[in-house]
N, C-alpha and C. Protein backbone atom coordinates (compact mmCIF):
# COMPACT_ATOMS: atom_id res chain seq x y z
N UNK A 1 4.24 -2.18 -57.88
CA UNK A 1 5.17 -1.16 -57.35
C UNK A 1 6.54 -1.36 -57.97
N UNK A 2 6.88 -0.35 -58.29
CA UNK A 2 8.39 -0.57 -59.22
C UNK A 2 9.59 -0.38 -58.06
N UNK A 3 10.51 -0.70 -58.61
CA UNK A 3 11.95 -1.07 -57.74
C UNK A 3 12.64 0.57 -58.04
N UNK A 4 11.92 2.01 -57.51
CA UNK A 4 12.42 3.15 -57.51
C UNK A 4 13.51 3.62 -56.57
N UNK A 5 14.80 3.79 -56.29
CA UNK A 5 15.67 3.99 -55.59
C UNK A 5 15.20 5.17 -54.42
N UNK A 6 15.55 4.82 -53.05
CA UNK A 6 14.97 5.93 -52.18
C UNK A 6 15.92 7.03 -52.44
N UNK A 7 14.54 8.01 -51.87
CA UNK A 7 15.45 9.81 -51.83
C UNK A 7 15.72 10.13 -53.23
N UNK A 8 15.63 9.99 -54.02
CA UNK A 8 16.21 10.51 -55.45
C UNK A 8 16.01 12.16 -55.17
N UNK A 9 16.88 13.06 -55.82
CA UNK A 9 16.50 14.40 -55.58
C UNK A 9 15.23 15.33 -55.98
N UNK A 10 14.85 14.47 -56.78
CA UNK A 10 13.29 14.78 -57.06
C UNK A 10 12.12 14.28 -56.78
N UNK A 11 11.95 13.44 -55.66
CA UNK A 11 11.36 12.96 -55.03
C UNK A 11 10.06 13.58 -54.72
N UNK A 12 9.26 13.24 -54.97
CA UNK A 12 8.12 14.34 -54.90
C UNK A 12 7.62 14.48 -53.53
N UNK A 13 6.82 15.43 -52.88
CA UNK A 13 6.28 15.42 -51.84
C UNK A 13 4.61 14.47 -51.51
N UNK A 14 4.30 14.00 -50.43
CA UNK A 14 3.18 13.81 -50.27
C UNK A 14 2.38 14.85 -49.35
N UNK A 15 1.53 15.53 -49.90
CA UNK A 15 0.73 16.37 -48.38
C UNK A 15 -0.62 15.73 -48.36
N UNK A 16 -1.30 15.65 -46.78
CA UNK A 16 -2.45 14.98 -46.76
C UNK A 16 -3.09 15.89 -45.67
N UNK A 17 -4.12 16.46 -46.61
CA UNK A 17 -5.23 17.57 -46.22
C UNK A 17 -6.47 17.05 -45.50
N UNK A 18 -6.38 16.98 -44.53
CA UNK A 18 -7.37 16.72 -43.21
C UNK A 18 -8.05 15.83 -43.38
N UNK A 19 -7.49 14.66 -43.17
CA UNK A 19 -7.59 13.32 -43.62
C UNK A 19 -7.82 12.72 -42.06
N UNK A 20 -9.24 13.66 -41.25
CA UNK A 20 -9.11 13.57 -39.74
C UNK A 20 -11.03 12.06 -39.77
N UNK A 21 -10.91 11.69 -38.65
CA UNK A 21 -11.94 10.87 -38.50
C UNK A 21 -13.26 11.66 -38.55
N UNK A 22 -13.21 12.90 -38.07
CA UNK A 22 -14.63 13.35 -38.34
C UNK A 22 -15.22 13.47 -39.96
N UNK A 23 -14.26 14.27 -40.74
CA UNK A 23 -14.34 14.53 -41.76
C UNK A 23 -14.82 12.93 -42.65
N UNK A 24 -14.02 12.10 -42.98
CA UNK A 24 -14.03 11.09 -42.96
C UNK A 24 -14.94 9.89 -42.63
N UNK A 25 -15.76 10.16 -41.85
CA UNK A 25 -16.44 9.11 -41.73
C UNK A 25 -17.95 10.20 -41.37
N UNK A 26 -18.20 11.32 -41.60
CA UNK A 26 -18.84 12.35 -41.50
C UNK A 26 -20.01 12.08 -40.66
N UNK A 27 -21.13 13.37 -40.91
CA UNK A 27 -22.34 13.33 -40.11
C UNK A 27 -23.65 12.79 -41.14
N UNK A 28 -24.39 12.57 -40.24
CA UNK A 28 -25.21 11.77 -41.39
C UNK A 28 -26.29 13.07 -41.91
N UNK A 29 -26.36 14.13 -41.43
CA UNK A 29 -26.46 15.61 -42.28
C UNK A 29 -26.09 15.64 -43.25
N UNK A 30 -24.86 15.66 -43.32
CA UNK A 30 -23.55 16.14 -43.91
C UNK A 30 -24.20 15.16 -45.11
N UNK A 31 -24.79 13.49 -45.74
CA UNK A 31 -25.12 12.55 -46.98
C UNK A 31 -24.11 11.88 -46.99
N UNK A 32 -24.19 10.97 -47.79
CA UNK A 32 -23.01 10.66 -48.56
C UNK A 32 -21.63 11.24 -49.05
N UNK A 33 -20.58 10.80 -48.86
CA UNK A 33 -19.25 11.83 -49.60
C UNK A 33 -19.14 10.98 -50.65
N UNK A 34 -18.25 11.16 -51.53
CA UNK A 34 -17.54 10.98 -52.57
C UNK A 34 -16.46 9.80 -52.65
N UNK A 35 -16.02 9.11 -53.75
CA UNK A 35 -15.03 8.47 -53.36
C UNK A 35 -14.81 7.50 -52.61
N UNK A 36 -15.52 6.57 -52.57
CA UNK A 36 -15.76 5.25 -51.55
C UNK A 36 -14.93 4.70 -51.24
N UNK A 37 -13.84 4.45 -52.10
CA UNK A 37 -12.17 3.94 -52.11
C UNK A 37 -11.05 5.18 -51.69
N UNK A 38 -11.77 6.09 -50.82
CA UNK A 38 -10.54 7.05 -50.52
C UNK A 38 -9.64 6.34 -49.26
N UNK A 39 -9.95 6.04 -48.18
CA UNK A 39 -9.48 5.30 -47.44
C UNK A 39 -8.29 4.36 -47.92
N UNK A 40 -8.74 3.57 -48.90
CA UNK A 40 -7.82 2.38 -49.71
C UNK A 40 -6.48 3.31 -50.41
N UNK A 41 -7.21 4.02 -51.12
CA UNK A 41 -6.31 4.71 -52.35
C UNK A 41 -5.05 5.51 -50.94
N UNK A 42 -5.50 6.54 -50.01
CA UNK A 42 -4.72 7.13 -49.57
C UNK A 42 -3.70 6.01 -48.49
N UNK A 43 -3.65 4.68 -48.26
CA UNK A 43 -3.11 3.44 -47.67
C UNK A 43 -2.09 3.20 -48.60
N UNK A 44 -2.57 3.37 -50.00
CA UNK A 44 -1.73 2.79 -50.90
C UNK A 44 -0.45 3.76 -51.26
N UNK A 45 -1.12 5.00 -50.97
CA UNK A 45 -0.01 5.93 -51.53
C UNK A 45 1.03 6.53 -50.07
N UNK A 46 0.46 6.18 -49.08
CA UNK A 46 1.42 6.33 -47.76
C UNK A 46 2.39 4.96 -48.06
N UNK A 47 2.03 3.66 -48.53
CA UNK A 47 2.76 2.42 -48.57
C UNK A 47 4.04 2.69 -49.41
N UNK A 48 3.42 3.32 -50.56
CA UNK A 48 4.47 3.68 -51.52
C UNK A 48 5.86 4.72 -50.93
N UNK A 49 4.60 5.99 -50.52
CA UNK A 49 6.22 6.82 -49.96
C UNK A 49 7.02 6.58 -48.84
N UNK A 50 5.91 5.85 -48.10
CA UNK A 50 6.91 5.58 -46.78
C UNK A 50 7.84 4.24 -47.11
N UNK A 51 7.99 3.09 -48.12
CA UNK A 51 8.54 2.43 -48.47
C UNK A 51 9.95 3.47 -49.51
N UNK A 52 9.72 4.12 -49.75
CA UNK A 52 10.73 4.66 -51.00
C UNK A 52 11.60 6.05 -50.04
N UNK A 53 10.99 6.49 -48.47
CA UNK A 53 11.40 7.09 -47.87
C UNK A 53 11.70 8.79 -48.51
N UNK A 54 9.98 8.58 -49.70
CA UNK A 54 9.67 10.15 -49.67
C UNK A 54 9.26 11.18 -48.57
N UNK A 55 9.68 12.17 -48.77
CA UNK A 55 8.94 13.28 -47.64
C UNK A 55 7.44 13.30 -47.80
N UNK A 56 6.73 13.40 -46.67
CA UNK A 56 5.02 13.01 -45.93
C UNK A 56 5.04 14.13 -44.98
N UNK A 57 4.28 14.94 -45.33
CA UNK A 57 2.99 16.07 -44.63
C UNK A 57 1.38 15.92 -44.34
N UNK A 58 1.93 16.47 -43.06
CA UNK A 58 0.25 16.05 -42.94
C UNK A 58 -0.65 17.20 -42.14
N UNK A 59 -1.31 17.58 -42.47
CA UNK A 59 -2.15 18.65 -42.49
C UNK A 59 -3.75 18.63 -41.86
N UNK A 60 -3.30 18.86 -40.20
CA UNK A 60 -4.60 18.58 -39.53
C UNK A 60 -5.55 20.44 -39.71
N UNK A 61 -7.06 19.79 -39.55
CA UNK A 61 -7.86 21.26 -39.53
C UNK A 61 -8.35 21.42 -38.39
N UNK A 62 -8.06 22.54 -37.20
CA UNK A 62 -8.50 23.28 -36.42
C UNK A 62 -9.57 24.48 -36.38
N UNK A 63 -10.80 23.90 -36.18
CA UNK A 63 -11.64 24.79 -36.47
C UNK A 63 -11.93 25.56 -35.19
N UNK A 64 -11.60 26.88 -34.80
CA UNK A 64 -11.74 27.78 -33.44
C UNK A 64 -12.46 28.46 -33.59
N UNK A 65 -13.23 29.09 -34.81
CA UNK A 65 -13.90 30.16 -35.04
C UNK A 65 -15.53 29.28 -34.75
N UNK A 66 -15.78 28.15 -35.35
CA UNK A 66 -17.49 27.55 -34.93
C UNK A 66 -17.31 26.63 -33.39
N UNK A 67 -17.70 27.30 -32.52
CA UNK A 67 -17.73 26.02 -31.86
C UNK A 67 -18.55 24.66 -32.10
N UNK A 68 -19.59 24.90 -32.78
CA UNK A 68 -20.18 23.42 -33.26
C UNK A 68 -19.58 22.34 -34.48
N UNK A 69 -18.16 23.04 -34.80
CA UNK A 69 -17.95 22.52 -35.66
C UNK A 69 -16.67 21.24 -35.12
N UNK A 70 -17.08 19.91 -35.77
CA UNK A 70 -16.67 18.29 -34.53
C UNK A 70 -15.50 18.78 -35.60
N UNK A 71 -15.00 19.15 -36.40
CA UNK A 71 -13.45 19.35 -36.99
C UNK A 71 -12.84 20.40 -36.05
N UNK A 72 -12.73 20.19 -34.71
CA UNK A 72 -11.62 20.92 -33.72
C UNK A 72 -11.44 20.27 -32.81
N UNK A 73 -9.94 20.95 -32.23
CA UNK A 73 -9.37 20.18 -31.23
C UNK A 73 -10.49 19.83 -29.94
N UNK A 74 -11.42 20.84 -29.65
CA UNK A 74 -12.64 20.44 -29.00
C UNK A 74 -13.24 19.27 -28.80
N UNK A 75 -12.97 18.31 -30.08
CA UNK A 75 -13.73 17.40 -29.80
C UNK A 75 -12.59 16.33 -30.76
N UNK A 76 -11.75 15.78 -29.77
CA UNK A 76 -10.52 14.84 -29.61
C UNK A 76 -11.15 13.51 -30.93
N UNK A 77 -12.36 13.14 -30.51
CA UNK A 77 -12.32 11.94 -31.43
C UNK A 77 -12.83 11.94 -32.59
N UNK A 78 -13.23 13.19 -32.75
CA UNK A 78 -13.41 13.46 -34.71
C UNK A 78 -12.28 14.35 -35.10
N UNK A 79 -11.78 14.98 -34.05
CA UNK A 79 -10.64 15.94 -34.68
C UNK A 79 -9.04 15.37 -34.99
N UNK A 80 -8.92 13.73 -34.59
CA UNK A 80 -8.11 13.13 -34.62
C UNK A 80 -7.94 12.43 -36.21
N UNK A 81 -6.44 12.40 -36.18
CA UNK A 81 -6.24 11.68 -37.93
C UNK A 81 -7.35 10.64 -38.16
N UNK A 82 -7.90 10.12 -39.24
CA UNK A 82 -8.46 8.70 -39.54
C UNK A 82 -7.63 7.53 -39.45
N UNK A 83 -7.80 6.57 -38.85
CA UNK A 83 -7.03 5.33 -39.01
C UNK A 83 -6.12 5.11 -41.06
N UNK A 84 -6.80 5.37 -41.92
CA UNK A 84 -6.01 5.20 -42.87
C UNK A 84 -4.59 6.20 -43.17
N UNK A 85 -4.76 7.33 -42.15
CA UNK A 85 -3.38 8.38 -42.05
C UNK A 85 -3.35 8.91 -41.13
N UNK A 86 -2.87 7.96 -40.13
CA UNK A 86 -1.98 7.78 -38.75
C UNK A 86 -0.72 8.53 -39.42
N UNK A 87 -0.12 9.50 -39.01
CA UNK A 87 1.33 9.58 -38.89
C UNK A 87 2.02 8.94 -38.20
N UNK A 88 3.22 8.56 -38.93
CA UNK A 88 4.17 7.40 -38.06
C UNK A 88 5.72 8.07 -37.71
N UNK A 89 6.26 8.17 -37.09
CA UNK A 89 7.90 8.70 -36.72
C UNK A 89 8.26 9.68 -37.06
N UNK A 90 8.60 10.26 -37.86
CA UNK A 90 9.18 11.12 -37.64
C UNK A 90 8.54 12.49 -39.13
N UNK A 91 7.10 11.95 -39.47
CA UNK A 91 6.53 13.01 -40.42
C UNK A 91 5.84 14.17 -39.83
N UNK A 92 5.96 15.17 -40.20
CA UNK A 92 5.67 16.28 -40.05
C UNK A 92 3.83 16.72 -39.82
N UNK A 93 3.49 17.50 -38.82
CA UNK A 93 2.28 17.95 -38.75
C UNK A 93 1.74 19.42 -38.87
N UNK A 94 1.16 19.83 -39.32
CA UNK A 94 0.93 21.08 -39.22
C UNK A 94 -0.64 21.70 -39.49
N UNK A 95 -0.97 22.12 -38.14
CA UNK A 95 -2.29 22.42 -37.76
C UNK A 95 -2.51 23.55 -38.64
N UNK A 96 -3.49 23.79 -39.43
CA UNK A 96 -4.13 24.96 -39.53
C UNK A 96 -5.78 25.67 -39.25
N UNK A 97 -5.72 26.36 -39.23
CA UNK A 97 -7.00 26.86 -39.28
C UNK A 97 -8.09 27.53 -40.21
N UNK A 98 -7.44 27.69 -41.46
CA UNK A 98 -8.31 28.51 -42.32
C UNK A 98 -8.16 27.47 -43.50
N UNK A 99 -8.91 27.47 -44.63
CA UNK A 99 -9.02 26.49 -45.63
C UNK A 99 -7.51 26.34 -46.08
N UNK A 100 -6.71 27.47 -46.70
CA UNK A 100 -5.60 27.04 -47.10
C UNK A 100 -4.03 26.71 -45.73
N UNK A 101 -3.86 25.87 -46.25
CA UNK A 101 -2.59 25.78 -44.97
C UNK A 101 -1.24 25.82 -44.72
N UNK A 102 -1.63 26.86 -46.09
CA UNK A 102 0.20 27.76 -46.14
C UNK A 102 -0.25 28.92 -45.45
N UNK A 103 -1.45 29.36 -44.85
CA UNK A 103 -1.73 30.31 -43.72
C UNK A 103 -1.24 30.30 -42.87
N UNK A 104 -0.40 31.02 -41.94
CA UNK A 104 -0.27 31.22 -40.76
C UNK A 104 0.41 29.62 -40.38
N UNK A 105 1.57 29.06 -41.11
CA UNK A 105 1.69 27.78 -40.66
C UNK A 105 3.30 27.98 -41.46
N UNK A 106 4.16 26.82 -40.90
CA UNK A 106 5.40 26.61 -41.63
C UNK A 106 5.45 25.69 -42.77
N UNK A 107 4.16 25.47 -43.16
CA UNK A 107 4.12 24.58 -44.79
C UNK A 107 5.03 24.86 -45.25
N UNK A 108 4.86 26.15 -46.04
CA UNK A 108 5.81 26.66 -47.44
C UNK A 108 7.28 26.39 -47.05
N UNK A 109 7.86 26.74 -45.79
CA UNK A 109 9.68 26.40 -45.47
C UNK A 109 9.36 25.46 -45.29
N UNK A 110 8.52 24.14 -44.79
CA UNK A 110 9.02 22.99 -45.31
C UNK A 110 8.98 22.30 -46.13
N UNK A 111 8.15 22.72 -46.45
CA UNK A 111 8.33 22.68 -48.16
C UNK A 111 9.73 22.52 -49.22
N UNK A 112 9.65 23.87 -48.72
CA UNK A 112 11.25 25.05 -49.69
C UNK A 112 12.58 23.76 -48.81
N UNK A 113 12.53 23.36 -47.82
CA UNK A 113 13.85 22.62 -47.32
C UNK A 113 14.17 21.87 -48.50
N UNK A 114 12.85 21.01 -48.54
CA UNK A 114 13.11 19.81 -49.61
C UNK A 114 13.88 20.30 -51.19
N UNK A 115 13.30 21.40 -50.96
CA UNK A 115 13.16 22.31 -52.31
C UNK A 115 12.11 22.56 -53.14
N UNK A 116 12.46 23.74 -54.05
CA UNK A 116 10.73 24.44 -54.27
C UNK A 116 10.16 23.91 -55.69
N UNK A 117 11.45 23.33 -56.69
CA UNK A 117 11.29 22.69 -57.55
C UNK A 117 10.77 20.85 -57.49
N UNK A 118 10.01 20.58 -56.27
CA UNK A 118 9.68 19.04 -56.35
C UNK A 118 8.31 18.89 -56.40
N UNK A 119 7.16 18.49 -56.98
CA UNK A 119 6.43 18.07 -57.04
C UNK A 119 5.36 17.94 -56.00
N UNK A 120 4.29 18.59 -55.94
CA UNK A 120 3.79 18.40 -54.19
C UNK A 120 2.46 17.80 -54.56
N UNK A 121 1.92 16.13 -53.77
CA UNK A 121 1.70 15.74 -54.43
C UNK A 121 0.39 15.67 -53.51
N UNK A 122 -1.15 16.40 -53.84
CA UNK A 122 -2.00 16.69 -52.17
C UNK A 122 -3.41 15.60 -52.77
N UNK A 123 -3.34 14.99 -51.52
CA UNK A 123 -4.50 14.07 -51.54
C UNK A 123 -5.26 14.44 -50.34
N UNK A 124 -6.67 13.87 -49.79
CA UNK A 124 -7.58 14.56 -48.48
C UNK A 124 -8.63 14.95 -48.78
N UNK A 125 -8.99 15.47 -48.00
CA UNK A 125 -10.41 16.28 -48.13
C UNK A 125 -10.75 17.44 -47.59
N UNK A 126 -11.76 18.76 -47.80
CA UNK A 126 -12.32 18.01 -48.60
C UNK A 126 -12.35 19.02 -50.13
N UNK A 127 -12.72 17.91 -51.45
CA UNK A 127 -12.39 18.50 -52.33
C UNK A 127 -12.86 19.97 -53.00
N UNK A 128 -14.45 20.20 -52.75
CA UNK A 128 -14.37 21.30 -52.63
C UNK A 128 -14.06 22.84 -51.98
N UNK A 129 -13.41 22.20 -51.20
CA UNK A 129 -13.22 23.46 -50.42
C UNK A 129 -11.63 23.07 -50.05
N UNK A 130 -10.86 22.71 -49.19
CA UNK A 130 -9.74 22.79 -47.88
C UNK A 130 -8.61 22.19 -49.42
N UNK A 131 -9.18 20.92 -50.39
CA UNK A 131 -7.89 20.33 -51.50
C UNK A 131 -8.01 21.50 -52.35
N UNK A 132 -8.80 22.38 -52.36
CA UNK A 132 -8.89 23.48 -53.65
C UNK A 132 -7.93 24.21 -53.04
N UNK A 133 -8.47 24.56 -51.89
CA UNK A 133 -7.86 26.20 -51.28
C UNK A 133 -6.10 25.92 -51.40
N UNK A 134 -6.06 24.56 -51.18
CA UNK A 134 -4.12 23.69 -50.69
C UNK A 134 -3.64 24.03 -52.13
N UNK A 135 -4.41 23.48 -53.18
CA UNK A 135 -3.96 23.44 -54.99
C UNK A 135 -3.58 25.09 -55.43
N UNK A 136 -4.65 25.80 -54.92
CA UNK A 136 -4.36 27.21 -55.57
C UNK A 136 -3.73 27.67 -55.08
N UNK A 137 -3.72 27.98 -53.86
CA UNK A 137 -2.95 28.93 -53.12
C UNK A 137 -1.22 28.06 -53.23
N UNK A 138 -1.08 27.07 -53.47
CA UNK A 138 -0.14 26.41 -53.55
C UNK A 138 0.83 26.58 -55.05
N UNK A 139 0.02 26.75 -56.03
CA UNK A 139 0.21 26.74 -57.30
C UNK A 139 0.21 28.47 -57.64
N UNK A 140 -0.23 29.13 -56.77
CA UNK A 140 -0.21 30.52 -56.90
C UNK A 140 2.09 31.32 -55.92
N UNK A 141 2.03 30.13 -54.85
CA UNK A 141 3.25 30.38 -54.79
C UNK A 141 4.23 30.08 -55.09
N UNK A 142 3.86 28.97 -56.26
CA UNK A 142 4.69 28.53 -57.35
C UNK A 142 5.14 26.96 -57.51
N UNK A 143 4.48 26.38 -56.27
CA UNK A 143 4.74 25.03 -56.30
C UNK A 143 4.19 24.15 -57.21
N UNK A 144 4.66 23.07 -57.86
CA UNK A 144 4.14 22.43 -59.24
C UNK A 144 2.86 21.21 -58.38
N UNK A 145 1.96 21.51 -58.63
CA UNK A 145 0.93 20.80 -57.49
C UNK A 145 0.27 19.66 -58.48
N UNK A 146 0.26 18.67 -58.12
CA UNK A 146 -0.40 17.34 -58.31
C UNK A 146 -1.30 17.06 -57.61
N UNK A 147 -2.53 16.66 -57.88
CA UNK A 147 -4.01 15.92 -57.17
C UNK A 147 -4.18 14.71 -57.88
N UNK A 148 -4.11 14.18 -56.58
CA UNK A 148 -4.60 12.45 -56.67
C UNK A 148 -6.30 12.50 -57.01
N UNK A 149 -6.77 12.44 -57.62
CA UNK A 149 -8.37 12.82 -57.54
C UNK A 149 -9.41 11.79 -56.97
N UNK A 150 -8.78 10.39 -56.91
CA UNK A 150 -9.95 9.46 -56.34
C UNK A 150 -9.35 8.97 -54.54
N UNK A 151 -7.83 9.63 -54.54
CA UNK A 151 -7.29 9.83 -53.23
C UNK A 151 -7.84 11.16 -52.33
N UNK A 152 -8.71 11.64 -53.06
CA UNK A 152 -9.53 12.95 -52.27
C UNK A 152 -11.38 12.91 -52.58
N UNK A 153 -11.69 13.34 -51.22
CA UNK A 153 -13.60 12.80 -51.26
C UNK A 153 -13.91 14.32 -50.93
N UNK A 154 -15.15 14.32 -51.64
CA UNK A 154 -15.89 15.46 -51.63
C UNK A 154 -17.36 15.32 -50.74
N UNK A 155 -17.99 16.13 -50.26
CA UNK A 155 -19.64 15.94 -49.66
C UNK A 155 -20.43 17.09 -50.37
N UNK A 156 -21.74 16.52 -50.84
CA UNK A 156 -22.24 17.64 -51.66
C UNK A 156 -22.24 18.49 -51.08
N UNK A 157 -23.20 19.47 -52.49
CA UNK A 157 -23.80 20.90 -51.79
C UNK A 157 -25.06 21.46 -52.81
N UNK A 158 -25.24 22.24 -52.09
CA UNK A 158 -26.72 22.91 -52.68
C UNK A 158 -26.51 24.05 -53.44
N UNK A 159 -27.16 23.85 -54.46
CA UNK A 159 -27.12 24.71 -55.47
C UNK A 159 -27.19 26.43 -55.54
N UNK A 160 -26.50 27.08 -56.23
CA UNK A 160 -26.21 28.35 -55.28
C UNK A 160 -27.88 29.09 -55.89
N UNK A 161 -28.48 28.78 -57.08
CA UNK A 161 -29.33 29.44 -57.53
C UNK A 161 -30.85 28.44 -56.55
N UNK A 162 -30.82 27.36 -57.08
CA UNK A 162 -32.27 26.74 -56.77
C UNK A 162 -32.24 26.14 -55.34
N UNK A 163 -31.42 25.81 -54.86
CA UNK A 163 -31.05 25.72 -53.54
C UNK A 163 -30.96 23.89 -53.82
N UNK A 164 -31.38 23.18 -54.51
CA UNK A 164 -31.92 22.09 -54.61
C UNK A 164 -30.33 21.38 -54.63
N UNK A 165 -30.13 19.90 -54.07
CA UNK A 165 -28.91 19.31 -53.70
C UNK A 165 -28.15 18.97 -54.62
N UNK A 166 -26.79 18.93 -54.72
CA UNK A 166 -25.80 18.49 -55.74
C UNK A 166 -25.17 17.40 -55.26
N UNK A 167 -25.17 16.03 -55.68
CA UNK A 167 -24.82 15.21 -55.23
C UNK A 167 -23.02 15.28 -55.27
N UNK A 168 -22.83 14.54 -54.00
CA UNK A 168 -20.97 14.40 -53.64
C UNK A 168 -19.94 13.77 -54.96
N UNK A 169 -20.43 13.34 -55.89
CA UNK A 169 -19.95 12.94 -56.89
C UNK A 169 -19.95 13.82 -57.68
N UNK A 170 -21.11 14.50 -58.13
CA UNK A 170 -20.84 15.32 -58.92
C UNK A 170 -20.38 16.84 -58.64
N UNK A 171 -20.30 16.79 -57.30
CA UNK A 171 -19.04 18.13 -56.62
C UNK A 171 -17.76 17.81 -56.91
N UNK A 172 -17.47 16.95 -56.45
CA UNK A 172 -16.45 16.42 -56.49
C UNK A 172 -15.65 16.69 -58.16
N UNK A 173 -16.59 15.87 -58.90
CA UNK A 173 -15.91 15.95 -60.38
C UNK A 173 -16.01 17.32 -61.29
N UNK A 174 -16.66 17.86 -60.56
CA UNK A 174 -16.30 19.42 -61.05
C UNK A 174 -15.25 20.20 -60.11
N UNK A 175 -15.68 20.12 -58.98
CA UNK A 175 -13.55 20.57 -58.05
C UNK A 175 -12.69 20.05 -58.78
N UNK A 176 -12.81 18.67 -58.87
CA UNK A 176 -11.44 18.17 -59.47
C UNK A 176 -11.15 18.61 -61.08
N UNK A 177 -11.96 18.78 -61.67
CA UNK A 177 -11.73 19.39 -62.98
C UNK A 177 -11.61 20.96 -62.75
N UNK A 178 -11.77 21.40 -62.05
CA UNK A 178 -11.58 22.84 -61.76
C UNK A 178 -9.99 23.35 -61.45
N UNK A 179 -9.54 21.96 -60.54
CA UNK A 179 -8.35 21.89 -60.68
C UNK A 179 -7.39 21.89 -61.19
N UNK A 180 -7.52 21.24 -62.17
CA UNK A 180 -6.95 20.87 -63.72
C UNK A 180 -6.07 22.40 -64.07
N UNK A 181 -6.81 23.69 -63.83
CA UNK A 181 -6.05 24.86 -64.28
C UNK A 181 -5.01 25.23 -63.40
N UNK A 182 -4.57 24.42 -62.50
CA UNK A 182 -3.49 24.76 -61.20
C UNK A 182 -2.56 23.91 -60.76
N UNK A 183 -2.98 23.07 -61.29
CA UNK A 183 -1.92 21.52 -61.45
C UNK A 183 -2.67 20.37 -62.45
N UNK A 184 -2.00 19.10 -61.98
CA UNK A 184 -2.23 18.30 -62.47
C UNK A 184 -3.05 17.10 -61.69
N UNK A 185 -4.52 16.37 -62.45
CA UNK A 185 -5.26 15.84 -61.57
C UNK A 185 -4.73 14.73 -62.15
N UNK A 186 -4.81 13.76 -61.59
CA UNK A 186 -4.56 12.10 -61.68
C UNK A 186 -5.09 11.12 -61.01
N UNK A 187 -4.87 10.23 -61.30
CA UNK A 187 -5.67 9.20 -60.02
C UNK A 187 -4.32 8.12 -59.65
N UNK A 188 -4.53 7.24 -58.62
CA UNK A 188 -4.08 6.89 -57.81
C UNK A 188 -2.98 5.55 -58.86
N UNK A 189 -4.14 4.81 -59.75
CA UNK A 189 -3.23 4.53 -60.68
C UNK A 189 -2.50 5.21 -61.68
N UNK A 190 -2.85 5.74 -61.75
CA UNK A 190 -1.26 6.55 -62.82
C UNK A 190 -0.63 7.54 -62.17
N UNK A 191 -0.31 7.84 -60.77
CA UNK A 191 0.26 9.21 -60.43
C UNK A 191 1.34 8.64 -60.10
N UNK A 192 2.32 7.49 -60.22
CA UNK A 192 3.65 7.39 -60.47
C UNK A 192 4.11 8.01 -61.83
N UNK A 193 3.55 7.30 -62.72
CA UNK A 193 3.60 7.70 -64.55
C UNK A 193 3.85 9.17 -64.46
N UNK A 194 2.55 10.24 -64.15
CA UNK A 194 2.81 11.29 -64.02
C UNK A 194 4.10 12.21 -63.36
N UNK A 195 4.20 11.58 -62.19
CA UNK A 195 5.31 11.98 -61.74
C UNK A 195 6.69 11.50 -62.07
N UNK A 196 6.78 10.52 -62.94
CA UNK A 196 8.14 10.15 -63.87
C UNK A 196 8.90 9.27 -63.01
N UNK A 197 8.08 8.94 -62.33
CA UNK A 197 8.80 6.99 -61.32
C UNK A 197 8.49 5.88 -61.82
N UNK A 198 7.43 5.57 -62.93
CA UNK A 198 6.95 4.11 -63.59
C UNK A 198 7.09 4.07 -65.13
């Protein structure tokens, strides 16, 4: 960790996309996810900003429309943060409900406070779907968007033609390269470099 002065005016943002215990430690339906070290990686990068006293968002998912779905306030102990992103004092929360969560939410002005020129830097899950919807729709309102890529886990899916399963790894590394056209993907070791702090 380098000796970076806190607050600098370009300070990049951290947002963390439903980084809740259900998601996270999933259903055993649901297979394997992606990313075995997401837990670690997203510890490391809260250590960093909350030591350097960058701005931290955090972005819980409210699902109202399924009731069977354990990602809602319905059901308190999967819909709750994961132990690796506890919010602590005084960071910001903001519930949404639809994949992207500049919907119907005050993301974007808090965003714009910090200012609209800083770096927004989204780690979470999950990658095909809720970190995509955050990247585009994010990068579509002009924010310069960064993905941590091994700081975000994916769970497969089934193939849209043969129906037959796509493993969580290899979802994953096609979201995240999909990404690539809307920001910038990185991983957990080099996304200081990228962002011009190391």
């Amino acid at each position: 960790m380098s000796t970076t002065p806190s607050q600098p005016e370009n300070a990049p943002i951290l947002l963390l996309i439903d980084i809740q215990h259900g998601l996270v430690e999933g259903l055993a339906e649901w297979g394997p996810r992606s990313t075995p070290n997401l837990a670690k990686n997203v510890q490391y990068l809260l250590k960093i900003w909350r030591s350097w006293s960058w701005p931290i968002l955090h972005v819980i998912h409210d699902d109202k429309d399924d009731p069977t779905n354990i990602i809602s306030a319905a059901y308190p102990e999967t819909f709750k943060p994961h132990a690796c992103a506890k919010p602590v004092d005084d960071e910001k929360i903001f519930i949404k409900h639809v994949g992207s969560p500049f919907v119907a939410t005050e993301l974007a002005s808090s965003i714009d406070t910090y200012g609209k020129d800083r770096k927004v830097v989204v780690i979470g899950m999950d990658g095909a779907q809720c970190i995509n919807s955050t990247t585009r729709h994010g990068a579509d309102l002009g924010y310069n968007m960064v993905v941590v890529g091994d700081a975000c886990s994916t769970y497969g899916m089934q193939n849209w033609q043969t129906g037959k399963n796509v493993s969580a790894e290899e979802t994953h590394e096609a979201a995240m390269s999909m990404l690539n056209a809307y920001g910038k993907v990185t991983t957990t070791k080099d996304v200081l470099s990228v962002l011009g702090f190391q």
